[in-house]
N, C-alpha and C. Protein backbone atom coordinates (compact mmCIF):
# COMPACT_ATOMS: atom_id res chain seq x y z
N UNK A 1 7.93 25.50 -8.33
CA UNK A 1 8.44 24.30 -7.66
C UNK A 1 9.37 23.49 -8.56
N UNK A 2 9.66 23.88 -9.55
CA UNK A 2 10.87 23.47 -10.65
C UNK A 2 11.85 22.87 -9.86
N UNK A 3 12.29 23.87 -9.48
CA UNK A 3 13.52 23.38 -9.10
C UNK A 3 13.70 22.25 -8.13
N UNK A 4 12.55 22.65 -7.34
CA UNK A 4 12.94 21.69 -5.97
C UNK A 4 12.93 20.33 -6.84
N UNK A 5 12.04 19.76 -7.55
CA UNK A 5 11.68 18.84 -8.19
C UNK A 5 13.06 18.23 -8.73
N UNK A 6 13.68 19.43 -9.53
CA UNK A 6 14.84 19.13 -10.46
C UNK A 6 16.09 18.30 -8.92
N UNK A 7 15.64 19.14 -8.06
CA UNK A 7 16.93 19.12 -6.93
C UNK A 7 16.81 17.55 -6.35
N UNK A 8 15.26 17.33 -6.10
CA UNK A 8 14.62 15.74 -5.91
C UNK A 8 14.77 15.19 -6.54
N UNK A 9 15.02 14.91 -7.94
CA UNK A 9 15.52 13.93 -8.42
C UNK A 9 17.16 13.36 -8.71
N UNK A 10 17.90 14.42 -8.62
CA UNK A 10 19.28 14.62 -8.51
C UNK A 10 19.67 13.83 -6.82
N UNK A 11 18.81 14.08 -5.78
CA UNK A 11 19.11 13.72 -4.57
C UNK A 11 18.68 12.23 -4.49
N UNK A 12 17.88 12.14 -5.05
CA UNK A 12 17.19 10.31 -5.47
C UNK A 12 18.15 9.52 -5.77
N UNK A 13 18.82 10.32 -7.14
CA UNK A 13 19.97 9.37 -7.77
C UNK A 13 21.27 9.61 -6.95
N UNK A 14 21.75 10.43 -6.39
CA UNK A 14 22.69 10.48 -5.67
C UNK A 14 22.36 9.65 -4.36
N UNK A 15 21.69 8.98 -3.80
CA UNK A 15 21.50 8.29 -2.18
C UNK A 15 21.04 6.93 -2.59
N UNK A 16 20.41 6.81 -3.79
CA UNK A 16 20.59 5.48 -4.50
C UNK A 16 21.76 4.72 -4.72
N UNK A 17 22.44 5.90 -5.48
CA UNK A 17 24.05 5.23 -5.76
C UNK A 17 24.69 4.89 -4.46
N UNK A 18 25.04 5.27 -3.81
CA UNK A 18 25.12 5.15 -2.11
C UNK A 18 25.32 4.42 -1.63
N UNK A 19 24.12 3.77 -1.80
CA UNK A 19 24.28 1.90 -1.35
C UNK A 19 24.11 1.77 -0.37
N UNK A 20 23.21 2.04 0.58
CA UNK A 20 23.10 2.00 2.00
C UNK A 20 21.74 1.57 2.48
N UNK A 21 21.36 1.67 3.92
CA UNK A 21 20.21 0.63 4.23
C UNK A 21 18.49 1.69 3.44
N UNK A 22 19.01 3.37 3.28
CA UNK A 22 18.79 3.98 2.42
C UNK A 22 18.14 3.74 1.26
N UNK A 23 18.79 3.38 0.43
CA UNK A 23 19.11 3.55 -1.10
C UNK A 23 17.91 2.96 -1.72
N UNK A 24 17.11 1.44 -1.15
CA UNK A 24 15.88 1.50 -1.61
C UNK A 24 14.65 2.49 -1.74
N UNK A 25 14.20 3.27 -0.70
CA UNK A 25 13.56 3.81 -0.40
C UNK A 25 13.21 5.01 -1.27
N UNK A 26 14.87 5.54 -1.54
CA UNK A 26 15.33 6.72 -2.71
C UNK A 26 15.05 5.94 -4.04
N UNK A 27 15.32 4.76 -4.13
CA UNK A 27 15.02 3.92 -5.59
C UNK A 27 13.40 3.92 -5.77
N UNK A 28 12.67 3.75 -4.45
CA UNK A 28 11.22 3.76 -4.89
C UNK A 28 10.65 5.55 -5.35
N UNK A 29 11.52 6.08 -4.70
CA UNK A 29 10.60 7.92 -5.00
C UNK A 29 10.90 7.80 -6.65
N UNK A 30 11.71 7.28 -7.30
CA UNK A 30 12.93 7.79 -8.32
C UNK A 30 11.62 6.67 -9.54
N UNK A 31 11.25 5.42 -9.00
CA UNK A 31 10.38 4.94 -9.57
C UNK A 31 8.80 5.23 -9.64
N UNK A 32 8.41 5.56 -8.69
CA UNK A 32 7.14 6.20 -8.28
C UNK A 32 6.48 7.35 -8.53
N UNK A 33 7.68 8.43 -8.93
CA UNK A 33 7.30 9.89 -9.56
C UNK A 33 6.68 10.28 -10.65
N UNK A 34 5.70 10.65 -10.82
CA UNK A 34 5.70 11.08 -12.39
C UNK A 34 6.36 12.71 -12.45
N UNK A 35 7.63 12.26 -13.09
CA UNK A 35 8.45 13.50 -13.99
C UNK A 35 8.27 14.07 -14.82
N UNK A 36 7.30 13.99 -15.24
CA UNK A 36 6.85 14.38 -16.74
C UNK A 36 6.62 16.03 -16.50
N UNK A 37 6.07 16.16 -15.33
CA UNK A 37 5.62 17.52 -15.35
C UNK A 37 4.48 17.74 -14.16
N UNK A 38 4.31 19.01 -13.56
CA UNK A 38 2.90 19.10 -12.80
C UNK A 38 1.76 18.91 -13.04
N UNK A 39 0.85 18.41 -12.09
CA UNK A 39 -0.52 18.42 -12.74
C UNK A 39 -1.12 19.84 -12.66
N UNK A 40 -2.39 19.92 -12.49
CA UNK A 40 -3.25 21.53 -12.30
C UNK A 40 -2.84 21.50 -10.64
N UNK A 41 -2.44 22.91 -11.13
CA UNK A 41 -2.33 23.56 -9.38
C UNK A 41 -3.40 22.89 -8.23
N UNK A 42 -2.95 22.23 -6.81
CA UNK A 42 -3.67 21.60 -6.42
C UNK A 42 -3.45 22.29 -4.89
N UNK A 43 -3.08 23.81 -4.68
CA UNK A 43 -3.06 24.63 -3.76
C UNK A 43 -2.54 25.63 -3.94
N UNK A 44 -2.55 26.95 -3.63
CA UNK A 44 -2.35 28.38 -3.68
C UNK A 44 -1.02 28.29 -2.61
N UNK A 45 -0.01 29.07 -3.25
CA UNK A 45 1.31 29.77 -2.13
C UNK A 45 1.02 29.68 -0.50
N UNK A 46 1.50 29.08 0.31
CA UNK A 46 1.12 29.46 1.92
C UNK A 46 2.39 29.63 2.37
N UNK A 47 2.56 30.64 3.19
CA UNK A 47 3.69 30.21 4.14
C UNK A 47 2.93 29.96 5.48
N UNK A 48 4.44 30.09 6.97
CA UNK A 48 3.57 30.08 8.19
C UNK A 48 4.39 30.71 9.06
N UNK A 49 4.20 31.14 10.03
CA UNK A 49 5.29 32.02 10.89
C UNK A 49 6.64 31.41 11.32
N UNK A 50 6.41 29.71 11.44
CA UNK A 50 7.56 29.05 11.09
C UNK A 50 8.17 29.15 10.47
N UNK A 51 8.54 29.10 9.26
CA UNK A 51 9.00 29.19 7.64
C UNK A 51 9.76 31.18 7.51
N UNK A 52 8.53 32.28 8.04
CA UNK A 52 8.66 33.66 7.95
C UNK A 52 9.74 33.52 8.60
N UNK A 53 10.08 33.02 9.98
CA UNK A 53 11.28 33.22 10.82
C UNK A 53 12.35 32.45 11.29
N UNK A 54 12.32 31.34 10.54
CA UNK A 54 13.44 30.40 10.14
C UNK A 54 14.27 29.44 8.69
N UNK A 55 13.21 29.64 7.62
CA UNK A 55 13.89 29.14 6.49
C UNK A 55 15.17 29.62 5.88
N UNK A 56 15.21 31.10 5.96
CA UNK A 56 16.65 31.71 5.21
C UNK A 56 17.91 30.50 6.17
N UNK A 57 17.55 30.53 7.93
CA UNK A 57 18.88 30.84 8.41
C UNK A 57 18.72 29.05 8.21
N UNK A 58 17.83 28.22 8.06
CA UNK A 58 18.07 26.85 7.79
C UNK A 58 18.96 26.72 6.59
N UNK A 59 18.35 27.06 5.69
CA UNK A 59 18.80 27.59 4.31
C UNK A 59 20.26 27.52 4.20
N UNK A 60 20.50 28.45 4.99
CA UNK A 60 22.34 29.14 4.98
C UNK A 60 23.05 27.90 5.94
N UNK A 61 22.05 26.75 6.40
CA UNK A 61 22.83 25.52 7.17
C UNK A 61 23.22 24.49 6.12
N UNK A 62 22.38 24.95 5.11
CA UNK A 62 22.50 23.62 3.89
C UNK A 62 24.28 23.41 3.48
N UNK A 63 24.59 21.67 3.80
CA UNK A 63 25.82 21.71 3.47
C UNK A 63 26.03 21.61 1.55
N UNK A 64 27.85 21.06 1.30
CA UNK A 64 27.80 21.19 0.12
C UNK A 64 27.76 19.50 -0.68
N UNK A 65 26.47 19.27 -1.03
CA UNK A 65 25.44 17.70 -1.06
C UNK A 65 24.17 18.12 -1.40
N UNK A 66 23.81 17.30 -2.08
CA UNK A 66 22.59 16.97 -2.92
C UNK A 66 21.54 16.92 -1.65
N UNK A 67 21.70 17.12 -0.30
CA UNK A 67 20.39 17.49 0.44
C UNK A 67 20.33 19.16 0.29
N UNK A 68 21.74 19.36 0.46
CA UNK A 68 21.41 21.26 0.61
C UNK A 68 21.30 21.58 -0.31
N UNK A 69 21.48 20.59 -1.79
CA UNK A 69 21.08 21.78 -2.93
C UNK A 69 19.46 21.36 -3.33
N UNK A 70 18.63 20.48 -2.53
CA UNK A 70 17.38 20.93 -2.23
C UNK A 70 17.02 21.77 -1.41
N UNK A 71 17.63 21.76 -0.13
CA UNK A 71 17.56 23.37 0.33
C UNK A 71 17.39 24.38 -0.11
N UNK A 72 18.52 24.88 -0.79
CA UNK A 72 18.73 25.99 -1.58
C UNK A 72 17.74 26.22 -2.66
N UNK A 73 17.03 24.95 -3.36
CA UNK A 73 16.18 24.83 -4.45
C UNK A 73 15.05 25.62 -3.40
N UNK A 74 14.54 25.01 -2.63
CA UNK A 74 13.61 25.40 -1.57
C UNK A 74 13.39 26.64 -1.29
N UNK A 75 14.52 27.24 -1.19
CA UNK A 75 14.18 28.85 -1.13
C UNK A 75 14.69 29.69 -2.31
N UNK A 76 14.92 28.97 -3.80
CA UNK A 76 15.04 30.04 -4.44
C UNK A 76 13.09 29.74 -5.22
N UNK A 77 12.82 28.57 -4.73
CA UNK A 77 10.73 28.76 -5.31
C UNK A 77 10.64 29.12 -4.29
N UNK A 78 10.78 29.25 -2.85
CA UNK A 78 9.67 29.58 -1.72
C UNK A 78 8.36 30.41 -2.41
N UNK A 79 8.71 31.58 -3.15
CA UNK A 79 6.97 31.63 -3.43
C UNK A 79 6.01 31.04 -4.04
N UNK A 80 6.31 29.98 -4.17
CA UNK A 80 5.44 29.22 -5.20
C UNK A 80 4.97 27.82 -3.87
N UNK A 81 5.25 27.67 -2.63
CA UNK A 81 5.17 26.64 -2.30
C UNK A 81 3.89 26.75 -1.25
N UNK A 82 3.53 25.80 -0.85
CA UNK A 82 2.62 25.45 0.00
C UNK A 82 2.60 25.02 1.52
N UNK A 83 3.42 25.21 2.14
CA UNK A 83 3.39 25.11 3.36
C UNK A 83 2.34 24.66 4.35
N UNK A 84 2.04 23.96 5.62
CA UNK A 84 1.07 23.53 6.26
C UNK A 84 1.60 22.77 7.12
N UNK A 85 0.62 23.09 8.35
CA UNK A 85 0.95 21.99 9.76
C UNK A 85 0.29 20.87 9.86
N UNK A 86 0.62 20.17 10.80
CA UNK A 86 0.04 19.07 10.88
C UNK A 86 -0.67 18.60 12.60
N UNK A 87 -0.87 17.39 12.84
CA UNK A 87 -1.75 16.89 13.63
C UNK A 87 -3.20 18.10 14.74
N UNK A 88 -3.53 18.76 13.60
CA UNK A 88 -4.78 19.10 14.18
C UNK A 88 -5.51 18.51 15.16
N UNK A 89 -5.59 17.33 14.89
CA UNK A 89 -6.33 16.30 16.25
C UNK A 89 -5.98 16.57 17.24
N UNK A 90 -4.63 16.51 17.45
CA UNK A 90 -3.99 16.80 18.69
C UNK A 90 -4.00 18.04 19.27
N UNK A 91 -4.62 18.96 18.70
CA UNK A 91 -4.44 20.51 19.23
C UNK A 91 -5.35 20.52 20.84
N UNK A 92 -4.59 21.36 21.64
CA UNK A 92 -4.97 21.44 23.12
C UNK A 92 -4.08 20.38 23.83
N UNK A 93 -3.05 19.59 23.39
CA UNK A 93 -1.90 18.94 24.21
C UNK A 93 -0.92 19.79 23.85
N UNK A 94 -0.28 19.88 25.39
CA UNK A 94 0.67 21.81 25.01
C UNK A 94 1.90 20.49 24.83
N UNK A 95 2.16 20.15 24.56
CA UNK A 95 3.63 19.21 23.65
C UNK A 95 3.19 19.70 22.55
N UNK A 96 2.06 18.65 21.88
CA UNK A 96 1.96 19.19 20.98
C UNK A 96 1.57 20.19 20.00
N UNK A 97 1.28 21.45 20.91
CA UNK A 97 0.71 22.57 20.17
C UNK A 97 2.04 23.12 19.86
N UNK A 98 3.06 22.99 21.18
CA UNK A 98 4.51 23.40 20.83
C UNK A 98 5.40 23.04 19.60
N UNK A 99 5.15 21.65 19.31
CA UNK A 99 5.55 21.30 18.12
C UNK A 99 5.06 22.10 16.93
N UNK A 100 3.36 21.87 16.78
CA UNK A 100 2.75 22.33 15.68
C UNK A 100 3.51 24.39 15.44
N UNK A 101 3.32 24.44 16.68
CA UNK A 101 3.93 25.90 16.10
C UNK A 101 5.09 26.18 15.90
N UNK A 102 6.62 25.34 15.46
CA UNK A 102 7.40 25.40 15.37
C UNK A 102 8.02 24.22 14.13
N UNK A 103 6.74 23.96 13.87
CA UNK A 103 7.30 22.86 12.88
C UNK A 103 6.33 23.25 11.35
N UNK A 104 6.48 23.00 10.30
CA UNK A 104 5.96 23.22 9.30
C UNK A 104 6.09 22.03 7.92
N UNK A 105 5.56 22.00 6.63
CA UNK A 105 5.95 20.97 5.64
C UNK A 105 5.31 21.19 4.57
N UNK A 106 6.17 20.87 3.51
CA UNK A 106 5.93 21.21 2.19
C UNK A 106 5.73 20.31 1.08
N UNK A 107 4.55 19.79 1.01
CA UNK A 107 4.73 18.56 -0.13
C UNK A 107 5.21 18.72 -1.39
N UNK A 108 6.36 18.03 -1.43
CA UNK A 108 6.73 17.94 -3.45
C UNK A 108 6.06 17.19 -4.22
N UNK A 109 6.12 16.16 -3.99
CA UNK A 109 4.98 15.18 -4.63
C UNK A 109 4.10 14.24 -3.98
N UNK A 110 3.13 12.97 -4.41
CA UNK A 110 2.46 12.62 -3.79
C UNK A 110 0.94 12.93 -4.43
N UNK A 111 0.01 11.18 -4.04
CA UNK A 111 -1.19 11.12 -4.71
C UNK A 111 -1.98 12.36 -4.93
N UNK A 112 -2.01 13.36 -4.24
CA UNK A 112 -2.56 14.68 -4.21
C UNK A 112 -2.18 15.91 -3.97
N UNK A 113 -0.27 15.78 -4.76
CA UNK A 113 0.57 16.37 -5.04
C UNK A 113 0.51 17.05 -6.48
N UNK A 114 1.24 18.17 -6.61
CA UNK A 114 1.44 18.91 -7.83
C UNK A 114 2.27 17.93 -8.88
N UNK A 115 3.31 17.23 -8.32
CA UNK A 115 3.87 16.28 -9.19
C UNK A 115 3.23 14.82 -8.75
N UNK A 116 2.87 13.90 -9.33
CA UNK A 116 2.17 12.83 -8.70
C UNK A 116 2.84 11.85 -8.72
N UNK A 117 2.71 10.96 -7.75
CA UNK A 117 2.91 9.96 -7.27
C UNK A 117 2.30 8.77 -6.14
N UNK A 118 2.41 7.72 -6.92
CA UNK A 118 1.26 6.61 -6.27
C UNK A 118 1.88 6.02 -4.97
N UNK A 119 1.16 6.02 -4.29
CA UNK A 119 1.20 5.77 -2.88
C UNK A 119 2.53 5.83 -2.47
N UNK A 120 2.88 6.95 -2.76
CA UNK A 120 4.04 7.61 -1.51
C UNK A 120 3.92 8.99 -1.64
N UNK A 121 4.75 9.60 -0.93
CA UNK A 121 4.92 11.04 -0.36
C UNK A 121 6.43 11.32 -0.08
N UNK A 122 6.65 13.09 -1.03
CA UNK A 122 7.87 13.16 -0.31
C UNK A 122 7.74 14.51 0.20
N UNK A 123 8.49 15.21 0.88
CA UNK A 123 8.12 16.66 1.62
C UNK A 123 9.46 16.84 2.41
N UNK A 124 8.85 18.21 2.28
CA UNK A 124 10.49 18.85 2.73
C UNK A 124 10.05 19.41 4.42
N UNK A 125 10.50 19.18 5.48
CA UNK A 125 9.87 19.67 6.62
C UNK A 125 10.71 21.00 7.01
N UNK A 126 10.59 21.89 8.13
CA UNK A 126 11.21 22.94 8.40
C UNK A 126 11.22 22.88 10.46
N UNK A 127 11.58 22.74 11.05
CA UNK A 127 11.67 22.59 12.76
C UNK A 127 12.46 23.62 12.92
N UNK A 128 11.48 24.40 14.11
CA UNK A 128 12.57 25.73 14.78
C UNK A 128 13.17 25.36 15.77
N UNK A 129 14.24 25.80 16.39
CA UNK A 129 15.32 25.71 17.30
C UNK A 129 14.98 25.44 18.59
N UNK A 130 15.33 24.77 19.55
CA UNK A 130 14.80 23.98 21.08
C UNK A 130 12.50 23.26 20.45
N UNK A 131 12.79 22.85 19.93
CA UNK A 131 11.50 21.93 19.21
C UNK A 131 11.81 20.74 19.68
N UNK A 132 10.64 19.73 20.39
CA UNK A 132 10.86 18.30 20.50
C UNK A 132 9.84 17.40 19.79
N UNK A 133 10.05 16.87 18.66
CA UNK A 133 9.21 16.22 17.74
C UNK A 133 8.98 14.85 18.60
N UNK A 134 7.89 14.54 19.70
CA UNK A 134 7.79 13.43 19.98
C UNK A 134 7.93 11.81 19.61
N UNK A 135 8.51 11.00 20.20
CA UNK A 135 7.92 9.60 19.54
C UNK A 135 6.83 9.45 19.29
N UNK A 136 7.05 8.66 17.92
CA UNK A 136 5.83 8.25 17.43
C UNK A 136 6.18 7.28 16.11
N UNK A 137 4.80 7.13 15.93
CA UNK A 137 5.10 5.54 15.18
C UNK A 137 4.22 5.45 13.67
N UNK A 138 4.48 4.80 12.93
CA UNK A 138 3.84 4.44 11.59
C UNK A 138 3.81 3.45 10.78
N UNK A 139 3.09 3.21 10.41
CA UNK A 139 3.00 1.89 9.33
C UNK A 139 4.15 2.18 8.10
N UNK A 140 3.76 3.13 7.52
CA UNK A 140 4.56 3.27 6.70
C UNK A 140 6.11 3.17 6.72
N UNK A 141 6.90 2.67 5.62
CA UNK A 141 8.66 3.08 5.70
C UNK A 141 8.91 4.26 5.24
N UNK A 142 9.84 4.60 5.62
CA UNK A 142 9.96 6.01 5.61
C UNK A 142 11.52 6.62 5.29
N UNK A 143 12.20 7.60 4.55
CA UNK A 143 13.57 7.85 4.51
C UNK A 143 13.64 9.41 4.90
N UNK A 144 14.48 10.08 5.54
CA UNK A 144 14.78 10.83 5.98
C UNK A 144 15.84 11.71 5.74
N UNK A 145 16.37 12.83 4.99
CA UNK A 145 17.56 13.27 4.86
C UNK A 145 17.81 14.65 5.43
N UNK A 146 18.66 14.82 6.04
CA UNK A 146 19.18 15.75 6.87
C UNK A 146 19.56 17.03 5.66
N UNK A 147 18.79 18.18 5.62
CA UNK A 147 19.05 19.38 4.92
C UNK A 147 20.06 20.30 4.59
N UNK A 148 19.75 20.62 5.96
CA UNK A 148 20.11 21.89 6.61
C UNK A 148 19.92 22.13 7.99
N UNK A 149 21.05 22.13 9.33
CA UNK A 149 20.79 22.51 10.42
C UNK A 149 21.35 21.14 11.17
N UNK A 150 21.28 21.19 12.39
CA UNK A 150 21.58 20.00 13.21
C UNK A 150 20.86 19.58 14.19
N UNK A 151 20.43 18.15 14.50
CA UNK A 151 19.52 18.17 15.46
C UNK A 151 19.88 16.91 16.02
N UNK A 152 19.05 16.32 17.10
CA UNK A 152 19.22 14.55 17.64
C UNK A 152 18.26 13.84 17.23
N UNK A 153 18.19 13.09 16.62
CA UNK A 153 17.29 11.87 16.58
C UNK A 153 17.29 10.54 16.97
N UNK A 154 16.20 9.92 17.51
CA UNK A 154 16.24 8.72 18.34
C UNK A 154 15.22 7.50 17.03
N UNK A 155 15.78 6.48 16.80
CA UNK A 155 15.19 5.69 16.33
C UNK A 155 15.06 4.01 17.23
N UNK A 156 13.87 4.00 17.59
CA UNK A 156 13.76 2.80 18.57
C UNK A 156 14.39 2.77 20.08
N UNK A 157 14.58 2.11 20.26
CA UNK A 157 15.68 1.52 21.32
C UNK A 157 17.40 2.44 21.57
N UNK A 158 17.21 3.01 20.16
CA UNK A 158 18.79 3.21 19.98
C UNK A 158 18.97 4.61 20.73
N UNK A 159 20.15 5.09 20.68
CA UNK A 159 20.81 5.99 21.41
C UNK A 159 20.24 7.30 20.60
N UNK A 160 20.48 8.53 21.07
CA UNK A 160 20.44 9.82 20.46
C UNK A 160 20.88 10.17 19.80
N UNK A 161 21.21 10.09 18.46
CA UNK A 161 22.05 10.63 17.39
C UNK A 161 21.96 12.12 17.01
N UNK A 162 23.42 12.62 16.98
CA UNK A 162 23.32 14.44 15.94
C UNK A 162 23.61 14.15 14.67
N UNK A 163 22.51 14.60 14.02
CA UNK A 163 22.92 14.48 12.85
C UNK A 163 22.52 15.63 11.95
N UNK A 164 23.64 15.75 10.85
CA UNK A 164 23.40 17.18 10.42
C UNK A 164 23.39 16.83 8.97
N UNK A 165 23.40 18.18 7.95
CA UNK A 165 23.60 18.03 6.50
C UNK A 165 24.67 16.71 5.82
N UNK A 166 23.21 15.90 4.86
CA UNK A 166 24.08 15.03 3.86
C UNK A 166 23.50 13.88 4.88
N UNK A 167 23.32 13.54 5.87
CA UNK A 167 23.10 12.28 6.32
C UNK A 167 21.26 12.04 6.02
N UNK A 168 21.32 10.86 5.98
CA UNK A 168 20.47 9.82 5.78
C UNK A 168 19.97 8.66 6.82
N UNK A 169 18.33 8.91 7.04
CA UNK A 169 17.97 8.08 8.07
C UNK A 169 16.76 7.26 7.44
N UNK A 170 16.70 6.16 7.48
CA UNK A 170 15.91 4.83 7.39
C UNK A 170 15.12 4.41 8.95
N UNK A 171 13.67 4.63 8.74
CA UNK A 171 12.81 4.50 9.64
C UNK A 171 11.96 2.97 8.98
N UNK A 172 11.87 2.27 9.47
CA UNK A 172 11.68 0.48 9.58
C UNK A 172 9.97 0.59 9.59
N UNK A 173 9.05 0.06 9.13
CA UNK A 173 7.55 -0.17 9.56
C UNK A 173 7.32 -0.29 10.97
N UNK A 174 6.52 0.54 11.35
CA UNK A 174 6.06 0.48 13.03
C UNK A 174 7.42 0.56 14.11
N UNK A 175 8.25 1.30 13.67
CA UNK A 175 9.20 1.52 14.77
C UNK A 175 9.34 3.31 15.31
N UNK A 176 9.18 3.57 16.54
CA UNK A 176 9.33 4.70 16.49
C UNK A 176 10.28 5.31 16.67
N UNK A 177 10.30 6.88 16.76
CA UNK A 177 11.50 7.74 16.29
C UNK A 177 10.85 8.81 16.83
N UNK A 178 12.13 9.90 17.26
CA UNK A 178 11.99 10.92 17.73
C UNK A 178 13.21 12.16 17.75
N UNK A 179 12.64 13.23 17.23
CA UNK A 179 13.51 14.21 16.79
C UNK A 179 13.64 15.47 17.63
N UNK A 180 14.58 15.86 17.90
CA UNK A 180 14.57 17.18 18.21
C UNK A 180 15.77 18.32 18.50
N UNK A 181 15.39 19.69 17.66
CA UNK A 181 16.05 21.00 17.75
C UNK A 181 17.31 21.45 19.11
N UNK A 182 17.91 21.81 19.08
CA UNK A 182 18.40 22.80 20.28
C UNK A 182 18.56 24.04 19.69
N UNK A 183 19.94 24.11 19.14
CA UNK A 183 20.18 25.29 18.68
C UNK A 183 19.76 26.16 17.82
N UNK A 184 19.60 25.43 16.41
CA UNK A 184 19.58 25.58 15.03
C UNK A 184 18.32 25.11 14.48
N UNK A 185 18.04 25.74 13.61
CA UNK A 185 16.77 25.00 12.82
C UNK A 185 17.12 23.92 12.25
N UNK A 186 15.86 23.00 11.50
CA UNK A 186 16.12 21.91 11.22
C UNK A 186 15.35 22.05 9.98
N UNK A 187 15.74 21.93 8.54
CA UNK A 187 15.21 21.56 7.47
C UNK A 187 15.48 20.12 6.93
N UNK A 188 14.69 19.29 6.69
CA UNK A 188 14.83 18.02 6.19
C UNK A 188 13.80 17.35 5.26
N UNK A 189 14.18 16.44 4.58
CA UNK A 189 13.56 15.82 3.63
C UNK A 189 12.87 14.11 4.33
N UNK A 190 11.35 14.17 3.87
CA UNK A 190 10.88 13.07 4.40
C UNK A 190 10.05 12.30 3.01
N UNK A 191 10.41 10.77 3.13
CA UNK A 191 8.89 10.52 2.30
C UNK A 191 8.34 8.83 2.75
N UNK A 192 7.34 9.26 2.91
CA UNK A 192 6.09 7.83 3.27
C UNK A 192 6.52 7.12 2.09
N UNK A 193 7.19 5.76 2.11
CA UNK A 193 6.95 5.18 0.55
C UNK A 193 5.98 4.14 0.36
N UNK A 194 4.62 3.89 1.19
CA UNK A 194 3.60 3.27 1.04
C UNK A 194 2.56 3.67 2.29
N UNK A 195 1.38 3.05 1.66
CA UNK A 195 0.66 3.24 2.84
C UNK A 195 0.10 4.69 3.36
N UNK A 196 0.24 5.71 2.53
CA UNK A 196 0.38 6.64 3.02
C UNK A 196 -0.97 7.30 3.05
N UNK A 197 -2.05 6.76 3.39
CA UNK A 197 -3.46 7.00 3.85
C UNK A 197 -3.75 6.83 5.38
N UNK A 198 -2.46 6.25 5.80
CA UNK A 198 -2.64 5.68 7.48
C UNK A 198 -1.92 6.97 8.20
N UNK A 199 -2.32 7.47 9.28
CA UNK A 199 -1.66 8.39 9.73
C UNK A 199 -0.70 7.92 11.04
N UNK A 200 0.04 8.46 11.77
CA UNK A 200 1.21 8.65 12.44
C UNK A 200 0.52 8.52 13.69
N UNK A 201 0.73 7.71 14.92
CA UNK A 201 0.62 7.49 16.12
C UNK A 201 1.46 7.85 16.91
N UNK A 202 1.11 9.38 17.90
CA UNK A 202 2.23 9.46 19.06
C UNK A 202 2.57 8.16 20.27
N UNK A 203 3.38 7.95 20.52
CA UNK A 203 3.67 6.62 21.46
C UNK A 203 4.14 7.17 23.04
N UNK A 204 3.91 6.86 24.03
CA UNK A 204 5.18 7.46 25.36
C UNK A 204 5.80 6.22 25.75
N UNK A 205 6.34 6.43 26.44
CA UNK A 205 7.49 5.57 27.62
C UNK A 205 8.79 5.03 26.37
């Protein structure tokens, strides 16, 4: 996981400099990390059939920017990484079983991360092609960077945005957001920068 690490901190300082509604969020990972080095292995290699049949071609979406050359970091460790789905609770709502099987995530750092860090989280996610990541909501703030691939995202009230490699999204405390695939896979970078013991609430209407 070297690299990705090396690639995360290079992408920190590059979206910092930036200057945008961003740039804090990247200032807290950049303060919050311990760089020093990994702790003891705190999970064994996983992939998931997500990842088996979409990371290369996400991969090959990565533009030329400090998000895709975490991309690229991403799959030159893939064997070293840890992969895993999420909202178990929810399993038996066919939305979201659809999601869970098309979506995947990889923690870089974080309180019970290989590299540590106090109360935040950063992770690299992976979404396969026609995927609808429901609204939903969180305590936590949150930053978002576009990988590799192209997709729409809805934040609040606001309109549907495409957004692809190199862009940057700022998610507000308790506002929701909603993502989703058509064509192309979606690799992107996420991190909780507090709070991150509270989990994620799906929302409708």
């Amino acid at each position: 996981m070297k690299r990705c690490i090396e690639a995360l901190r290079a992408l920190c300082e590059w979206a910092v400099a930036s200057d945008d509604e961003c740039s804090p969020g990247y200032r807290r990972i950049l303060d919050r990390v311990d760089w020093s080095g990994p702790r003891a292995e705190t999970g064994k290699p996983n992939s998931l059939p997500v990842v088996e049949a979409w990371l290369e071609e996400a991969v090959q979406l990565c533009g030329d920017n400090p998000l895709g050359d975490l991309g690229r970091a991403i799959w030159e460790d893939r064997s070293t990484l840890n992969w895993f789905s999420m909202y178990e609770a929810y399993a038996g709502d066919p939305e979201i079983d659809t999601l869970r099987a098309g979506y995947g995530v990889v923690r870089l750092a974080g309180p019970s991360a290989s590299w540590f860090a106090e109360d935040l989280t950063t992770a690299v996610t992976l979404q396969a092609p026609n995927v609808y990541y429901p609204p939903h909501a969180h305590k936590q703030r949150e930053v978002y960077g576009v990988i590799g691939g192209k997709a729409e995202w809805q934040r609040g009230a606001e309109p549907w945005v495409l957004r692809s490699s190199g862009e940057r999204i700022y998610h507000p405390s308790g506002v929701r957001h909603a993502t989703r695939t058509v064509d192309e896979p979606l690799l992107a970078f996420a991190s909780w920068l507090d709070d991150v013991h509270l989990k994620p609430v799906f929302v409708s209407g």
